[in-house]
Protein backbone atom coordinates (compact mmCIF):
# COMPACT_ATOMS: atom_id res chain seq x y z
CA UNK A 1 14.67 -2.64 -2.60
CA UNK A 2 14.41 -4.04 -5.98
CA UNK A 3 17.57 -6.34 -5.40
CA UNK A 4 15.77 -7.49 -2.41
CA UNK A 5 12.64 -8.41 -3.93
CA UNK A 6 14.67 -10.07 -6.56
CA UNK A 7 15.35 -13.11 -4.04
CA UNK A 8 11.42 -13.97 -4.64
CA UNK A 9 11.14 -14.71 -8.37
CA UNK A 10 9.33 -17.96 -8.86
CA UNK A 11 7.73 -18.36 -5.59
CA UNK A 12 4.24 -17.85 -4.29
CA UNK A 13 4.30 -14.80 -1.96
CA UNK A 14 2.60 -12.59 -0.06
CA UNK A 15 2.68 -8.73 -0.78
CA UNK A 16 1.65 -6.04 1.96
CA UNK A 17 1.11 -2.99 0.59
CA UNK A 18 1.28 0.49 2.19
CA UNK A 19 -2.23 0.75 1.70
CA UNK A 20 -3.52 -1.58 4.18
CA UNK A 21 -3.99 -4.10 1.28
CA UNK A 22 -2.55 -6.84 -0.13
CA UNK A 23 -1.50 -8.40 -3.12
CA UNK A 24 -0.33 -12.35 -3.74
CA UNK A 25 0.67 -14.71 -6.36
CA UNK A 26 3.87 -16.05 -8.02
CA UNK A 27 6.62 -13.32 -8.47
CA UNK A 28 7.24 -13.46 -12.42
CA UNK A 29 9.74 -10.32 -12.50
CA UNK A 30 11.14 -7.01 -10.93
CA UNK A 31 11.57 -3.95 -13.26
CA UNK A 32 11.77 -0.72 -13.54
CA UNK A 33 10.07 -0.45 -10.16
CA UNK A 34 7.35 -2.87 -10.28
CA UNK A 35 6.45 -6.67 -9.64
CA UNK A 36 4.81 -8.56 -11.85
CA UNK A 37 2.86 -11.39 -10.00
CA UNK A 38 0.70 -14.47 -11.37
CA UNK A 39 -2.35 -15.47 -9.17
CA UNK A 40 -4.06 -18.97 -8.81
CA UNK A 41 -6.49 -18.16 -11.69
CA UNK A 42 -3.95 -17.32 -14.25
CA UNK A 43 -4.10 -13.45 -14.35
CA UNK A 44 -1.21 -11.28 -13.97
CA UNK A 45 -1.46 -7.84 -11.93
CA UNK A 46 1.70 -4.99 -11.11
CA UNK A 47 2.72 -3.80 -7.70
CA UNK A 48 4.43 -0.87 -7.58
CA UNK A 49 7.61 -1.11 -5.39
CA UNK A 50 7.06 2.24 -3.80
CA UNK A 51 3.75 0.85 -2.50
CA UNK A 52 5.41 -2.51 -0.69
CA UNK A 53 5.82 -2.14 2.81
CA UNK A 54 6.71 -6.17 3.30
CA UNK A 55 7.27 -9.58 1.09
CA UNK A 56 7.05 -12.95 2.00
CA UNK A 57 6.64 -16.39 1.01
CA UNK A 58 2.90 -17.74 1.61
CA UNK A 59 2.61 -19.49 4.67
CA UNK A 60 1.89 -23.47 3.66
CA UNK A 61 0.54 -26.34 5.95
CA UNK A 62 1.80 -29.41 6.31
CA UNK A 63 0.37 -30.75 3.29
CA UNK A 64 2.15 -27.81 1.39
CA UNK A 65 -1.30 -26.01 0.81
CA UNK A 66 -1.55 -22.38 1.61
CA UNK A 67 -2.88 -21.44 5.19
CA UNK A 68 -5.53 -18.98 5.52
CA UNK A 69 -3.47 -15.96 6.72
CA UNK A 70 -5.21 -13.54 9.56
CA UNK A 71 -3.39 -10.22 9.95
């Protein structure tokens, strides 16, 4: 899956996690089994892979702003 998740670097996704949460921000980097990602305020958390049940790109508007996502 790594390889996979490899495809997001640099751009502003959205993480589900296996959990029932989820995680979003800029993917920074894929290692060893985790993602780095960089939120909106600056801070940097890890998701481990194992935990990632699907990735995608945040959903923009029209004006390229984020939509509020329901799920």
């Amino acid at each position: 899956m790594p390889h996979m998740i490899e495809r997001f670097i640099g751009k502003d996704c959205l993480i589900n996690l296996g959990s029932g949460g989820t995680a979003d921000g800029i993917v920074k980097s894929v290692s060893e089994g985790w993602v780095e990602l960089e939120g909106q305020d600056g801070n940097i958390q890890a998701v481990n892979t194992d935990y990632i049940c699907r990735i995608r790109e945040y959903p923009k508007n029209r004006n390229g702003k984020r939509k509020v996502v329901i799920e």
